[in-house]
C-alpha atoms as a PDB file:
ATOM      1  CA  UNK A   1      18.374 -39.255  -4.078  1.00  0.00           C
ATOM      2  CA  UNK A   2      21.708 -40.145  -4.895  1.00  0.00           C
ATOM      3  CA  UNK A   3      24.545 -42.955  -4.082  1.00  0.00           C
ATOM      4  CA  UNK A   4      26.582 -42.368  -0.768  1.00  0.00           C
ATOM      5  CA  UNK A   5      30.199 -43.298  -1.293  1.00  0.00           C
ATOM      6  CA  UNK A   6      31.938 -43.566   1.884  1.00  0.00           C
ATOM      7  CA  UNK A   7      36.356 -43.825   1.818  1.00  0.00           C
ATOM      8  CA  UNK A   8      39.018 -42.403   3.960  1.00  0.00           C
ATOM      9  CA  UNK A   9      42.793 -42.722   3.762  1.00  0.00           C
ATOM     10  CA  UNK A  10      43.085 -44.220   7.316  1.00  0.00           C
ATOM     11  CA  UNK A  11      41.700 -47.229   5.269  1.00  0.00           C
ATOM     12  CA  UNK A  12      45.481 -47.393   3.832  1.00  0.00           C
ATOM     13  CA  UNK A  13      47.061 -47.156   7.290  1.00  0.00           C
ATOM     14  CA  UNK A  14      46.454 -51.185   7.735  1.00  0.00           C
ATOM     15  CA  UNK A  15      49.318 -52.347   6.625  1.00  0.00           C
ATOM     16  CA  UNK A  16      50.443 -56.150   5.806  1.00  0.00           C
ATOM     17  CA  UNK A  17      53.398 -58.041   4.701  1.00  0.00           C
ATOM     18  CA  UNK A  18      55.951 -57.738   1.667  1.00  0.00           C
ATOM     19  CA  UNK A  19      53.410 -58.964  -1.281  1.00  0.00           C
ATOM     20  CA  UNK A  20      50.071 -59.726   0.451  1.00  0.00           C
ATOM     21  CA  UNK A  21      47.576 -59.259  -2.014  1.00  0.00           C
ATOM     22  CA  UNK A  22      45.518 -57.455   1.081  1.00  0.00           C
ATOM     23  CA  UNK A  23      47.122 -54.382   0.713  1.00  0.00           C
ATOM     24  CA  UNK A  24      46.975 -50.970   0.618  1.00  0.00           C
ATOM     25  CA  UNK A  25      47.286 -50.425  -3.140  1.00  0.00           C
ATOM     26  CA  UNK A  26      43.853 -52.382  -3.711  1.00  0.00           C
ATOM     27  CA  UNK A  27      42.763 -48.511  -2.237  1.00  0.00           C
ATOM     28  CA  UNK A  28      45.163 -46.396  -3.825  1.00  0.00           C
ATOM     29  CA  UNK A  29      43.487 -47.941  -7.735  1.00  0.00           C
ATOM     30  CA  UNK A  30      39.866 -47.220  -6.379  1.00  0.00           C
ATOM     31  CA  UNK A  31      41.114 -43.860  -5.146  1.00  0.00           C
ATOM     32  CA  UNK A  32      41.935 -42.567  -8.586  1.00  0.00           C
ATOM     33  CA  UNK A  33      39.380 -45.209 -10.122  1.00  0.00           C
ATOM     34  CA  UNK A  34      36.748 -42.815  -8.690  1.00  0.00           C
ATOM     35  CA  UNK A  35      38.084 -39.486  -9.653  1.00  0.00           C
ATOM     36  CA  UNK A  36      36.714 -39.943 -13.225  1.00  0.00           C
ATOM     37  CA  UNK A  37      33.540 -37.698 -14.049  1.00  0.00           C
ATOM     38  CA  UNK A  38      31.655 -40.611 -14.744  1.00  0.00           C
ATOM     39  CA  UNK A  39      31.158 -40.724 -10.594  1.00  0.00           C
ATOM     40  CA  UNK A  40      31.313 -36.529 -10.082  1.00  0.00           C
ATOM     41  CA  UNK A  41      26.931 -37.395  -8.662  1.00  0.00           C
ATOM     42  CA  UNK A  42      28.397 -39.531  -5.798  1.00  0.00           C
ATOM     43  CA  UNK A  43      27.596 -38.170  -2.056  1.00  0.00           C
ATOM     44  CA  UNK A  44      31.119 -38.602  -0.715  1.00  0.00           C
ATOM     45  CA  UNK A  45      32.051 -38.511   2.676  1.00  0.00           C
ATOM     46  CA  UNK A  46      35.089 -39.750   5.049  1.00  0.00           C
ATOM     47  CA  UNK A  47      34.778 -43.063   7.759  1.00  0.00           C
ATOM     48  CA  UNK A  48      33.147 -41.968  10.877  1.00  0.00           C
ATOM     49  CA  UNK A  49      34.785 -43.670  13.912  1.00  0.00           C
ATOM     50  CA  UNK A  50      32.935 -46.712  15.235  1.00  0.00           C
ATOM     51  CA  UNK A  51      32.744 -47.414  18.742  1.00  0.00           C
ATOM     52  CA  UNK A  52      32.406 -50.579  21.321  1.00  0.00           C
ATOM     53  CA  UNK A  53      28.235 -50.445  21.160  1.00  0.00           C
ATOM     54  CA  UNK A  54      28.207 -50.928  17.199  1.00  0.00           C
ATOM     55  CA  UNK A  55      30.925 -53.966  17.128  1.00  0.00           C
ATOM     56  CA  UNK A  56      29.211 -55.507  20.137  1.00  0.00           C
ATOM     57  CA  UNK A  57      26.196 -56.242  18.434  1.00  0.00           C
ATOM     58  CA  UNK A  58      28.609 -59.207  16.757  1.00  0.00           C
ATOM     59  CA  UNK A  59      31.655 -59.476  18.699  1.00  0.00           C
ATOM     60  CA  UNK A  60      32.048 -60.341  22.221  1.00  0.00           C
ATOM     61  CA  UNK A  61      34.294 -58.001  24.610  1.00  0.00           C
ATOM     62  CA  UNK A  62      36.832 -60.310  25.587  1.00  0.00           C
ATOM     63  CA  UNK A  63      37.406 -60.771  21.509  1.00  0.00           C
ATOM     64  CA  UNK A  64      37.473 -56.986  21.414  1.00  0.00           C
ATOM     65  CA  UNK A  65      40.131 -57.061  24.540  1.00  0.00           C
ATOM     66  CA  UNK A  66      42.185 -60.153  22.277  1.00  0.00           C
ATOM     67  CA  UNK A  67      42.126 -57.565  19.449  1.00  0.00           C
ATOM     68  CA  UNK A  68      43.374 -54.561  21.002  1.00  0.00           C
ATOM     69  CA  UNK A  69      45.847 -56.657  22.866  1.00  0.00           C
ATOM     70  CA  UNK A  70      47.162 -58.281  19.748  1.00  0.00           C
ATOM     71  CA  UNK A  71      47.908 -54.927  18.483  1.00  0.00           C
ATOM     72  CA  UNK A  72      51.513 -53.756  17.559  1.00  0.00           C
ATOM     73  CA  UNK A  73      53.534 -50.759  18.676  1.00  0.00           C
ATOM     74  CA  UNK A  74      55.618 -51.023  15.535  1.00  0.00           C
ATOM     75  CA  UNK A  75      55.718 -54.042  12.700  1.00  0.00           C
ATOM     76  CA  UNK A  76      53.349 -56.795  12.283  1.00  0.00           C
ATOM     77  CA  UNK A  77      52.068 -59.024  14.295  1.00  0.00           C
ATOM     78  CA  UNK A  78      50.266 -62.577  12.813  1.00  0.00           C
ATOM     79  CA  UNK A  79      47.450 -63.816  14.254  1.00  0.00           C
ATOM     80  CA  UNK A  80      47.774 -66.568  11.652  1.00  0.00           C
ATOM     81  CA  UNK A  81      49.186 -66.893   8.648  1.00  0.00           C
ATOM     82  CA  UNK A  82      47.588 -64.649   6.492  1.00  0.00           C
ATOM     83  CA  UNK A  83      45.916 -62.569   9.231  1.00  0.00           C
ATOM     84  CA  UNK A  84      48.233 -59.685  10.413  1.00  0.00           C
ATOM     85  CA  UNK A  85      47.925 -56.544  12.402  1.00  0.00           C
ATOM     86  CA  UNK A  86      50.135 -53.290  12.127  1.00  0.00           C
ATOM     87  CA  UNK A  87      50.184 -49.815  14.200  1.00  0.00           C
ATOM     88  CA  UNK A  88      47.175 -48.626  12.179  1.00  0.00           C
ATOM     89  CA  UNK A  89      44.867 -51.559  12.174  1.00  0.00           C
ATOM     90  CA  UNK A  90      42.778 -50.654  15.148  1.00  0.00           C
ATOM     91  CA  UNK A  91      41.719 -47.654  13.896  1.00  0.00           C
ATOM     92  CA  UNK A  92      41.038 -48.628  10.515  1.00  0.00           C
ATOM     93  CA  UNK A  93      38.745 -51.640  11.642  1.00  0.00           C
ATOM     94  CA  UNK A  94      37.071 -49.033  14.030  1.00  0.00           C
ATOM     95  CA  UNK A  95      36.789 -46.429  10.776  1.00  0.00           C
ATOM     96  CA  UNK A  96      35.659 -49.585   8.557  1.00  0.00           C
ATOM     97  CA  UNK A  97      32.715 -49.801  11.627  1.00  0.00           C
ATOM     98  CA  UNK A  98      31.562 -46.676  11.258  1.00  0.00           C
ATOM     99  CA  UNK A  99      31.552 -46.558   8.144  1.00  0.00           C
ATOM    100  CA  UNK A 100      29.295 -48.984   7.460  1.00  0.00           C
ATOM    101  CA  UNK A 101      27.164 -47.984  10.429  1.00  0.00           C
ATOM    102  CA  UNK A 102      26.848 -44.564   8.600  1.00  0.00           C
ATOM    103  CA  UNK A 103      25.698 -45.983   5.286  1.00  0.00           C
ATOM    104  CA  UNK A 104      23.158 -48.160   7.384  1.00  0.00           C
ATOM    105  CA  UNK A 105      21.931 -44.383   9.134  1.00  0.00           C
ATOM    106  CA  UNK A 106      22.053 -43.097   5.752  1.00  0.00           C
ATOM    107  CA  UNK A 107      20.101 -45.522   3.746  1.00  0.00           C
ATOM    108  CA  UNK A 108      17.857 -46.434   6.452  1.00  0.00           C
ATOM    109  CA  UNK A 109      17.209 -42.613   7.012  1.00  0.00           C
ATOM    110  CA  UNK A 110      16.477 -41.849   3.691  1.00  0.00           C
ATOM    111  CA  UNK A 111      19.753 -39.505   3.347  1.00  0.00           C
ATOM    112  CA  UNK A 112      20.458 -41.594   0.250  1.00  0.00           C
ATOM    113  CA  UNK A 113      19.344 -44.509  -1.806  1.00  0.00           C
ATOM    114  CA  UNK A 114      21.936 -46.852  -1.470  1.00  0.00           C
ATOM    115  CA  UNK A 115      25.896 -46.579  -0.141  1.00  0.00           C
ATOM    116  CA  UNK A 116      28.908 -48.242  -1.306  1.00  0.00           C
ATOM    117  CA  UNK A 117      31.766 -48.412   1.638  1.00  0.00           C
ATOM    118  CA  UNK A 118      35.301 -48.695  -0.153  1.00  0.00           C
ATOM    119  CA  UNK A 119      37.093 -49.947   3.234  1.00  0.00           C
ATOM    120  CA  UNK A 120      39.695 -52.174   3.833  1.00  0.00           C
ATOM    121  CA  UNK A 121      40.366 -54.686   5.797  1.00  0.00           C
ATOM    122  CA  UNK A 122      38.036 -56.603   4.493  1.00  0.00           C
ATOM    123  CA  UNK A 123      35.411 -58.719   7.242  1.00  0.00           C
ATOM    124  CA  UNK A 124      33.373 -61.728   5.950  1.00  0.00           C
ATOM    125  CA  UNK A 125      35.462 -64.119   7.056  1.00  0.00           C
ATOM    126  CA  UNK A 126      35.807 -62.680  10.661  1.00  0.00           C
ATOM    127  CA  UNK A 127      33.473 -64.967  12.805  1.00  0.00           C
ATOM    128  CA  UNK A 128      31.712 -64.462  16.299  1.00  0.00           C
ATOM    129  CA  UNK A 129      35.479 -64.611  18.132  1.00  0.00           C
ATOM    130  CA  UNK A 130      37.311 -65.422  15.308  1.00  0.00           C
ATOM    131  CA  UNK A 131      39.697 -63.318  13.150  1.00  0.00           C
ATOM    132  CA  UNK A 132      40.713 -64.705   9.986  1.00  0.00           C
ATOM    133  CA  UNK A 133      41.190 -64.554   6.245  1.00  0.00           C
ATOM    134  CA  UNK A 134      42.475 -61.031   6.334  1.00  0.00           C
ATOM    135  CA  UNK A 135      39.504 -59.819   8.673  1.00  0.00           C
ATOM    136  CA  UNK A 136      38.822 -58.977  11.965  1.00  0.00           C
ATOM    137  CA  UNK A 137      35.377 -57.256  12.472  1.00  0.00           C
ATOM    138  CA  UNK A 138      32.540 -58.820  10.193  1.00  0.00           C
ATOM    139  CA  UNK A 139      31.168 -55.352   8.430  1.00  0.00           C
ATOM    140  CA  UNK A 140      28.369 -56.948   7.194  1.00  0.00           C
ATOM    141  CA  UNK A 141      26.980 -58.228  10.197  1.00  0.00           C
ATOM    142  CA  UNK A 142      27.790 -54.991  11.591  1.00  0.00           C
ATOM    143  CA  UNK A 143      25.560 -53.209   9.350  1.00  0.00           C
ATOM    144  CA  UNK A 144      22.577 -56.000   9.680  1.00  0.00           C
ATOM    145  CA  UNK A 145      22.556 -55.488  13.520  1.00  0.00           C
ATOM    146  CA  UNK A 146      22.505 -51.973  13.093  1.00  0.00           C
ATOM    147  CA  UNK A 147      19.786 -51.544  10.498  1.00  0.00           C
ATOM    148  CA  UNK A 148      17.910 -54.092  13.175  1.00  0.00           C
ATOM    149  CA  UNK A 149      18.649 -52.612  16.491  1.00  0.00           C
ATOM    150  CA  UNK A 150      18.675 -48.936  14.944  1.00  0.00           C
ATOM    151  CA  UNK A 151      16.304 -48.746  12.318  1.00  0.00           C
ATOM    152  CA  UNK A 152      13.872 -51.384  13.210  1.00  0.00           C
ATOM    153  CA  UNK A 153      14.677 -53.581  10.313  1.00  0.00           C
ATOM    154  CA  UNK A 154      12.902 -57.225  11.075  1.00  0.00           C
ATOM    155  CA  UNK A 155      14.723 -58.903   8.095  1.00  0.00           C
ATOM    156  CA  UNK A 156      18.138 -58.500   5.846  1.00  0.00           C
ATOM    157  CA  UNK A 157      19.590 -60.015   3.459  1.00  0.00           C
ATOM    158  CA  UNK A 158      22.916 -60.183   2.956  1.00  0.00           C
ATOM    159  CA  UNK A 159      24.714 -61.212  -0.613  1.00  0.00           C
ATOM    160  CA  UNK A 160      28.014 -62.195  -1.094  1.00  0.00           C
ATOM    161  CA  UNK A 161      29.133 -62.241  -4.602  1.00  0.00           C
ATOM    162  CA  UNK A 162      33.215 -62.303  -3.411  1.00  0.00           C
ATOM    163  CA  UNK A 163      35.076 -65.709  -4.464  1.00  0.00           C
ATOM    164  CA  UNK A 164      35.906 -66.743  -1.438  1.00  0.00           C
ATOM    165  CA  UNK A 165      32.830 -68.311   1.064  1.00  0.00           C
ATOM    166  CA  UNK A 166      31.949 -65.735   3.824  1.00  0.00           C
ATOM    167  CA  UNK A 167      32.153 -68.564   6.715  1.00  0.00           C
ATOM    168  CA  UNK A 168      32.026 -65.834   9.266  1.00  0.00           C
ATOM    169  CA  UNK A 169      28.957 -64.400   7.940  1.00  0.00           C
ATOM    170  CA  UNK A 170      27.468 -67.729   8.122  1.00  0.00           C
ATOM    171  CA  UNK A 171      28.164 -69.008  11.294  1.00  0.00           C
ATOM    172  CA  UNK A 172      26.783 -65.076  12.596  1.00  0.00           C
ATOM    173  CA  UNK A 173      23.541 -65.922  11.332  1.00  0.00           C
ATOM    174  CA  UNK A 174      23.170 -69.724  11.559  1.00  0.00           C
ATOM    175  CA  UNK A 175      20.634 -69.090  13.624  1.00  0.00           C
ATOM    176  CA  UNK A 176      19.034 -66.705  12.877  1.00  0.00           C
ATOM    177  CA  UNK A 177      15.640 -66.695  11.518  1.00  0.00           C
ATOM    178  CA  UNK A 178      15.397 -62.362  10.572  1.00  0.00           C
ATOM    179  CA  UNK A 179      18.606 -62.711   8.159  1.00  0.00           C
ATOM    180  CA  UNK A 180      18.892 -63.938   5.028  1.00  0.00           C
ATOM    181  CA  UNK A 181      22.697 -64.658   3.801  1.00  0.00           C
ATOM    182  CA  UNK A 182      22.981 -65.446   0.250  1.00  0.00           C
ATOM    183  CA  UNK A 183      26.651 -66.858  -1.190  1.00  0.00           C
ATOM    184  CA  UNK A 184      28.031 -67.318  -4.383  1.00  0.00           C
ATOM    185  CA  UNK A 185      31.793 -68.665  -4.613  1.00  0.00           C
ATOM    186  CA  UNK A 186      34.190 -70.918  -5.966  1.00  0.00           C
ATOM    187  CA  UNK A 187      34.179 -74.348  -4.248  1.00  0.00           C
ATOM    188  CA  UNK A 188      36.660 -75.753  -3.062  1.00  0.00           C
ATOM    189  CA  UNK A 189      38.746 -73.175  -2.594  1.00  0.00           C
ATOM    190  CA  UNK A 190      39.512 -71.543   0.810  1.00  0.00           C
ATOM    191  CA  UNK A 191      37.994 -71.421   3.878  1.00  0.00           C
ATOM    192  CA  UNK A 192      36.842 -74.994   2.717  1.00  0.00           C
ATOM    193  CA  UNK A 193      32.541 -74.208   3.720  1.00  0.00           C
ATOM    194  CA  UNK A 194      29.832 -73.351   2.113  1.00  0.00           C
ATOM    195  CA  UNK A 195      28.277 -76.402   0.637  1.00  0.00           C
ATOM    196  CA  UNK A 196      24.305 -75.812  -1.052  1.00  0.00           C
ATOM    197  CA  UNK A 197      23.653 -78.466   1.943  1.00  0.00           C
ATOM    198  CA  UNK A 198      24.284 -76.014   4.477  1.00  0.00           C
ATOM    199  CA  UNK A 199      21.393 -74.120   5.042  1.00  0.00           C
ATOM    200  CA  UNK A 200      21.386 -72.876   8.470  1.00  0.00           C
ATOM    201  CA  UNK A 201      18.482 -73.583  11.699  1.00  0.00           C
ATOM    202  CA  UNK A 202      16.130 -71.771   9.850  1.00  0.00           C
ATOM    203  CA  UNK A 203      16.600 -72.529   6.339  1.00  0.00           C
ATOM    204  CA  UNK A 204      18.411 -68.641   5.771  1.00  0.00           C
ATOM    205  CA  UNK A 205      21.234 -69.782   4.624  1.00  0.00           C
ATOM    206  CA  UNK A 206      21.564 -70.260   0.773  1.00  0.00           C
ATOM    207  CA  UNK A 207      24.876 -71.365  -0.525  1.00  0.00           C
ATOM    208  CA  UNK A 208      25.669 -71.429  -4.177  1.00  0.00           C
ATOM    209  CA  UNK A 209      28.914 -73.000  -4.551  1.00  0.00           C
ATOM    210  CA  UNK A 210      30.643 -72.788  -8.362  1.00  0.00           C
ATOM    211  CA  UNK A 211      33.442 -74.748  -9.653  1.00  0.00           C
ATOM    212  CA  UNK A 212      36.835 -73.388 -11.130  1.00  0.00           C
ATOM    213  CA  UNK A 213      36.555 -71.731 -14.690  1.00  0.00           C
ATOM    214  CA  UNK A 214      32.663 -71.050 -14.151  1.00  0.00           C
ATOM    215  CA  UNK A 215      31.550 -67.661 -15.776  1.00  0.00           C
ATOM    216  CA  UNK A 216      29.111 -65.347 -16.892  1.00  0.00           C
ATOM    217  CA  UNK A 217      26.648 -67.791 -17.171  1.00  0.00           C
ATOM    218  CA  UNK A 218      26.624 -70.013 -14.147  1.00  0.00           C
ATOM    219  CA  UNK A 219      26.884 -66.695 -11.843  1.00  0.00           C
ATOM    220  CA  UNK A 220      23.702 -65.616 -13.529  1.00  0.00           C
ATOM    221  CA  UNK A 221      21.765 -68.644 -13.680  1.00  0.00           C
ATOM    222  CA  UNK A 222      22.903 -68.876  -9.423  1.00  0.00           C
ATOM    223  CA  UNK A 223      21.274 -65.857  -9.001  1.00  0.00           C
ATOM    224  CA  UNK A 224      18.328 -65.939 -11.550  1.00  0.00           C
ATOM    225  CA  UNK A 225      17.442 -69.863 -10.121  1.00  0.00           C
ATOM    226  CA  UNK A 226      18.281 -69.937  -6.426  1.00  0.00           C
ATOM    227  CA  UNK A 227      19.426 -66.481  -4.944  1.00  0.00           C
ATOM    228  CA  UNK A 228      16.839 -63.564  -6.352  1.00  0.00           C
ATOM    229  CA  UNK A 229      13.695 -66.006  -5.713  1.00  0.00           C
ATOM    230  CA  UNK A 230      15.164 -66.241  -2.031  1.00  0.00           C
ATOM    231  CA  UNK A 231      15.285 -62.824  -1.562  1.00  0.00           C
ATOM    232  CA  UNK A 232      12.006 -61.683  -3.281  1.00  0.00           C
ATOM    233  CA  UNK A 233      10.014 -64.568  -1.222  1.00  0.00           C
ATOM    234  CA  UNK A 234      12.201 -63.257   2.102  1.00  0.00           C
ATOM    235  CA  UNK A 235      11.307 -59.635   1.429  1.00  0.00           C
ATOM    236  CA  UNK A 236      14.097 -57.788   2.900  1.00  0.00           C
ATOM    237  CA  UNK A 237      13.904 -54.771   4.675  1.00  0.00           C
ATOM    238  CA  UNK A 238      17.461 -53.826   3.531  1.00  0.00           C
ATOM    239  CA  UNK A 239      19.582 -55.524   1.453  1.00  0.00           C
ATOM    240  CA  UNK A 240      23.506 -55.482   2.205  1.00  0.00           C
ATOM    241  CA  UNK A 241      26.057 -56.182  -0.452  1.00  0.00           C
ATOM    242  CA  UNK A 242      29.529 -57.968   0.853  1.00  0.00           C
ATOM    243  CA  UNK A 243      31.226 -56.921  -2.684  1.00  0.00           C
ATOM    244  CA  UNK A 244      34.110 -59.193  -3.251  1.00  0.00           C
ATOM    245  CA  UNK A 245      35.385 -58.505  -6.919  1.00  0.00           C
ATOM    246  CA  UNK A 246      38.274 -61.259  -6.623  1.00  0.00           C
ATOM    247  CA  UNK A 247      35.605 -63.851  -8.512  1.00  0.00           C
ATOM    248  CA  UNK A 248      36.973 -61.390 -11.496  1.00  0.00           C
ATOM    249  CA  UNK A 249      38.910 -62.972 -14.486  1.00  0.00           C
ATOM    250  CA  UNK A 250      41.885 -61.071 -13.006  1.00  0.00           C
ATOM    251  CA  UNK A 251      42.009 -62.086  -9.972  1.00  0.00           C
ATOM    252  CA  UNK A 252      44.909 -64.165  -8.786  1.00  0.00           C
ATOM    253  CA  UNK A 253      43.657 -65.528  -5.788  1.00  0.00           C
ATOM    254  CA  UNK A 254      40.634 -67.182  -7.319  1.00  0.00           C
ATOM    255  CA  UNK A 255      39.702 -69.277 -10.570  1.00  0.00           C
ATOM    256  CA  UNK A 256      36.207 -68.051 -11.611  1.00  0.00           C
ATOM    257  CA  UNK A 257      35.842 -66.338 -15.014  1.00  0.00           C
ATOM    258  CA  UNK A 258      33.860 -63.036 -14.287  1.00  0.00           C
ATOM    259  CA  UNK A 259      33.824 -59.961 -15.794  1.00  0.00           C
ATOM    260  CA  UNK A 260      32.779 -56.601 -14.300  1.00  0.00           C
ATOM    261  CA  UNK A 261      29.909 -56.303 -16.948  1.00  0.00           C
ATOM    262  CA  UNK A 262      28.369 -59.606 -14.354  1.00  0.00           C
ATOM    263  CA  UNK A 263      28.814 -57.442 -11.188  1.00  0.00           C
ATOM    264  CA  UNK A 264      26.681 -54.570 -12.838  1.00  0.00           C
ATOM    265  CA  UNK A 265      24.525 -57.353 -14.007  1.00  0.00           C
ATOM    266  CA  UNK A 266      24.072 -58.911 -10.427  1.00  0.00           C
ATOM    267  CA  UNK A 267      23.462 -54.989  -9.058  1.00  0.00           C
ATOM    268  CA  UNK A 268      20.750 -54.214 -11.072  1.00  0.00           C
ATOM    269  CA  UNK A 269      19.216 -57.469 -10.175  1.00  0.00           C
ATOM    270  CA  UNK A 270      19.219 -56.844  -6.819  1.00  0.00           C
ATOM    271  CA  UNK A 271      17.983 -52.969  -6.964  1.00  0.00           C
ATOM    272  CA  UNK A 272      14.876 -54.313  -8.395  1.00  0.00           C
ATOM    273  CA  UNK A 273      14.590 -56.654  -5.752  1.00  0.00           C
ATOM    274  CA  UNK A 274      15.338 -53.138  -3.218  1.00  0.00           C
ATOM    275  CA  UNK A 275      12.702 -51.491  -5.313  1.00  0.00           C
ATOM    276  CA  UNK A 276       9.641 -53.378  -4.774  1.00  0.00           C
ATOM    277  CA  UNK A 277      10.310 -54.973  -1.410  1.00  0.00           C
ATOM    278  CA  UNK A 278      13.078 -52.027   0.881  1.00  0.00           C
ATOM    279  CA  UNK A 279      12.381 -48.558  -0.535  1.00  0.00           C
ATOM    280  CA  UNK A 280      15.257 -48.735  -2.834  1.00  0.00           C
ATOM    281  CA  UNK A 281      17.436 -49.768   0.338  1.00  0.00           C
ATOM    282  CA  UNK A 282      20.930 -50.980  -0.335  1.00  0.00           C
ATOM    283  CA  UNK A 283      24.488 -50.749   1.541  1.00  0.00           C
ATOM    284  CA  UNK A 284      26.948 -52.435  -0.450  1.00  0.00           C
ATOM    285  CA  UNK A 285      30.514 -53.136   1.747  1.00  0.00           C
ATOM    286  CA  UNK A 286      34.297 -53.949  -0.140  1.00  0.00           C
ATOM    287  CA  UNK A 287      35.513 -56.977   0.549  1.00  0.00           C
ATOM    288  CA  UNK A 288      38.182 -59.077  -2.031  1.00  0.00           C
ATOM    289  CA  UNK A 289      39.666 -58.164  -5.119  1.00  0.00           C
ATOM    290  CA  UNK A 290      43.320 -58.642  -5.350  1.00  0.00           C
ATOM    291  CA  UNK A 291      43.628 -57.271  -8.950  1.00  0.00           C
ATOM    292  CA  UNK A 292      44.052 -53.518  -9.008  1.00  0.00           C
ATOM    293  CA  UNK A 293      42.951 -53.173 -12.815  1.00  0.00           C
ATOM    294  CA  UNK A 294      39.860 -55.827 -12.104  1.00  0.00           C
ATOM    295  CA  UNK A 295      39.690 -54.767  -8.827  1.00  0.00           C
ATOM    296  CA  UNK A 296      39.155 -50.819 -10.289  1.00  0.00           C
ATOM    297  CA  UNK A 297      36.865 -52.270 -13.245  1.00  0.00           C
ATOM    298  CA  UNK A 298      34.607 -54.350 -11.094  1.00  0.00           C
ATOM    299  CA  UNK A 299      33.972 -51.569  -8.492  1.00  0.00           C
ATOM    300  CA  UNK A 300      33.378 -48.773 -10.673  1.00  0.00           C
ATOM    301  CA  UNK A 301      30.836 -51.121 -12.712  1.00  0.00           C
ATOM    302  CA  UNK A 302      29.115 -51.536  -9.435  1.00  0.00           C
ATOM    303  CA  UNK A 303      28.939 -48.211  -7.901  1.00  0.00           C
ATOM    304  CA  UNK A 304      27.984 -46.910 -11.726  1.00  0.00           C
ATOM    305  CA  UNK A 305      25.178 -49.269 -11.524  1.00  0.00           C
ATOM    306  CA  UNK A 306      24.208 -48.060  -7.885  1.00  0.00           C
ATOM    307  CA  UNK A 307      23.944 -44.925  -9.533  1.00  0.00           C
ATOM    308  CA  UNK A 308      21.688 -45.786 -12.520  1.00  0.00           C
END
C-alpha cells in the first residue's frame, strides 16, 4: 500500500493578478519539488474531472450558476478583492473536485493508504454560497460528503493546520453532528473567526487559535492537549487533511514560526490516530503556502511522512 499523489497542470491554468501570492508558481516549485527520488514510491496520477453531483453535496446550484456566470472569456474578473477568476478557473475548480473525490474512492477503496492532492485554488475559505479568500469550491467538504454519501463513512474529521482560519469549513459543518473540524491558526489575522469559544451545535468544532510569533512548541502542545484527544475520542472513519503550509517561517502572508520538521511532526500524529481508529485512512488536500522554498519544504516533509 502506498501514498496516492494526485497533480495536473490544468491546476496552473487558474490564473490571478500581477503579484498575488495565489499563483501559479506555488505549483510550478512542488512540480519539480516532487521529481526528487526521495518520492520515486508515490502512486501518481492526473485530476479527474468533477461534476455537478460531487460539488452539490456542499454547494447549492444557483451558487454553481453565480460561478459559471462570473466566469471570464478573457482577463480577470474579481469577485472581491482578493478573489478572482480567469478563462481557466472553471475547469481547474472542477479538476480540484475530482481530484479530491478520487483520493476519497481511493483511500476509502483501499487502492491506497492515504492521498495527498497538490491542487490549486485552494477551498477552505469557500462557504455554503460564498466564494472567498482565494477559493471557490470547499475541497474538504467535498471529500467529507463523499467519503459519507459514497463510502458510508458516519464520521470525519477534518484538520486544518493552514494559518489562516478555514471559516468556510466551519460554517459547512456547524451543524453537523458526523464531522469533526479541527483548526489551528494565527489569531487575529484574516478572515477574523475562529475563536476556542466557537464550538459549533454539536460541540464538533474545535478551534485552536495561536498568536503571532508562536512556534514549534505551541503548535504541538495544540495538538498534543486539545486536537489529537478530539479526534481519538471522535473516532473518525477518515481523516482529511486541509494542508495549509503558509503557518511556515517563510511565509509572508502569516506570522507563525513553523518549520516543516512540525508538519511531519503533526502527520505522523495523525497517522497513528488513522491507524487505530480508520484503517490507515487519510486524504490530505493543498491549501496555503505562499513561499515557494517553504511552500516546497513543508509539502515534501508531509507527503515524505505520508509515505513512512
Amino acid at each position: 500500500m502506498t501514498t496516492l499523489f494526485i497533480a495536473d497542470p490544468v491546476f496552473l491554468e487558474h490564473e490571478t493578478s500581477a503579484g498575488h501570492p495565489e499563483r501559479p508558481d506555488r505549483l510550478r516549485a512542488l512540480d519539480v519539488a516532487f521529481r526528487s527520488g526521495v518520492f520515486s514510491g508515490l502512486l501518481r496520477e492526473s485530476a479527474p474531472l468533477g461534476v455537478d453531483a460531487d460539488v452539490l453535496r456542499v454547494h447549492p446550484q444557483a451558487y454553481i450558476d453565480r460561478l459559471e456566470a462570473s466566469a471570464p472569456q478573457t482577463g480577470l474578473a474579481h469577485l472581491d478583492a482578493d478573489t478572482m477568476m480567469s478563462p481557466g478557473t472553471l475547469e481547474a475548480i472542477y479538476r480540484a473536485t475530482g481530484a479530491a473525490v478520487r483520493a476519497v474512492d481511493a483511500v476509502m477503496t483501499g487502492q491506497c493508504r492515504n492521498a495527498f492532492v497538490a491542487s490549486r485554488p485552494p477551498g477552505h475559505h469557500a462557504e455554503t454560497a460564498t466564494a472567498m479568500g482565494f477559493c471557490f469550491f470547499n475541497f474538504a467538504a467535498i471529500a467529507a460528503r463523499c467519503a459519507q454519501a459514497l463510502h458510508g463513512a458516519r464520521r470525519v474529521t477534518i484538520v486544518d493546520w493552514d494559518v489562516h482560519h478555514g471559516n468556510g469549513t466551519e460554517e459547512i459543518f456547524w451543524s453537523d453532528p458526523s464531522v469533526l473540524y479541527c483548526s489551528t491558526h494565527q489569531s487575529p489575522l484574516y478572515p477574523g473567526t475562529g475563536a476556542a469559544t466557537d464550538t459549533g451545535a454539536h460541540g464538533t468544532i474545535v478551534n485552536v487559535p495561536l498568536r503571532e510569533g508562536a512556534g514549534s512548541e505551541a503548535f504541538r502542545q495544540a495538538f498534543e492537549r486539545t486536537i489529537l484527544p478530539r479526534i481519538d475520542a471522535f473516532a473518525p472513519d477518515l481523516i482529511i487533511i486541509s494542508a495549509g503550509f503558509d503557518a511556515h517561517n517563510r511565509d509572508p502572508l502569516g506570522g507563525l514560526l513553523l518549520g516543516e520538521e512540525d508538519f511531519s511532526w503533526a502527520t505522523s500524529a495523525l497517522m497513528a490516530l488513522a491507524r487505530k481508529h480508520c484503517g490507515d485512512r487519510i486524504v490530505s488536500i493543498l491549501e496555503g503556502g505562499y513561499d515557494l522554498k517553504g511552500l516546497s519544504l513543508s509539502a515534501c516533509a508531509h507527503v515524505a511522512a505520508l509515505m513512512a
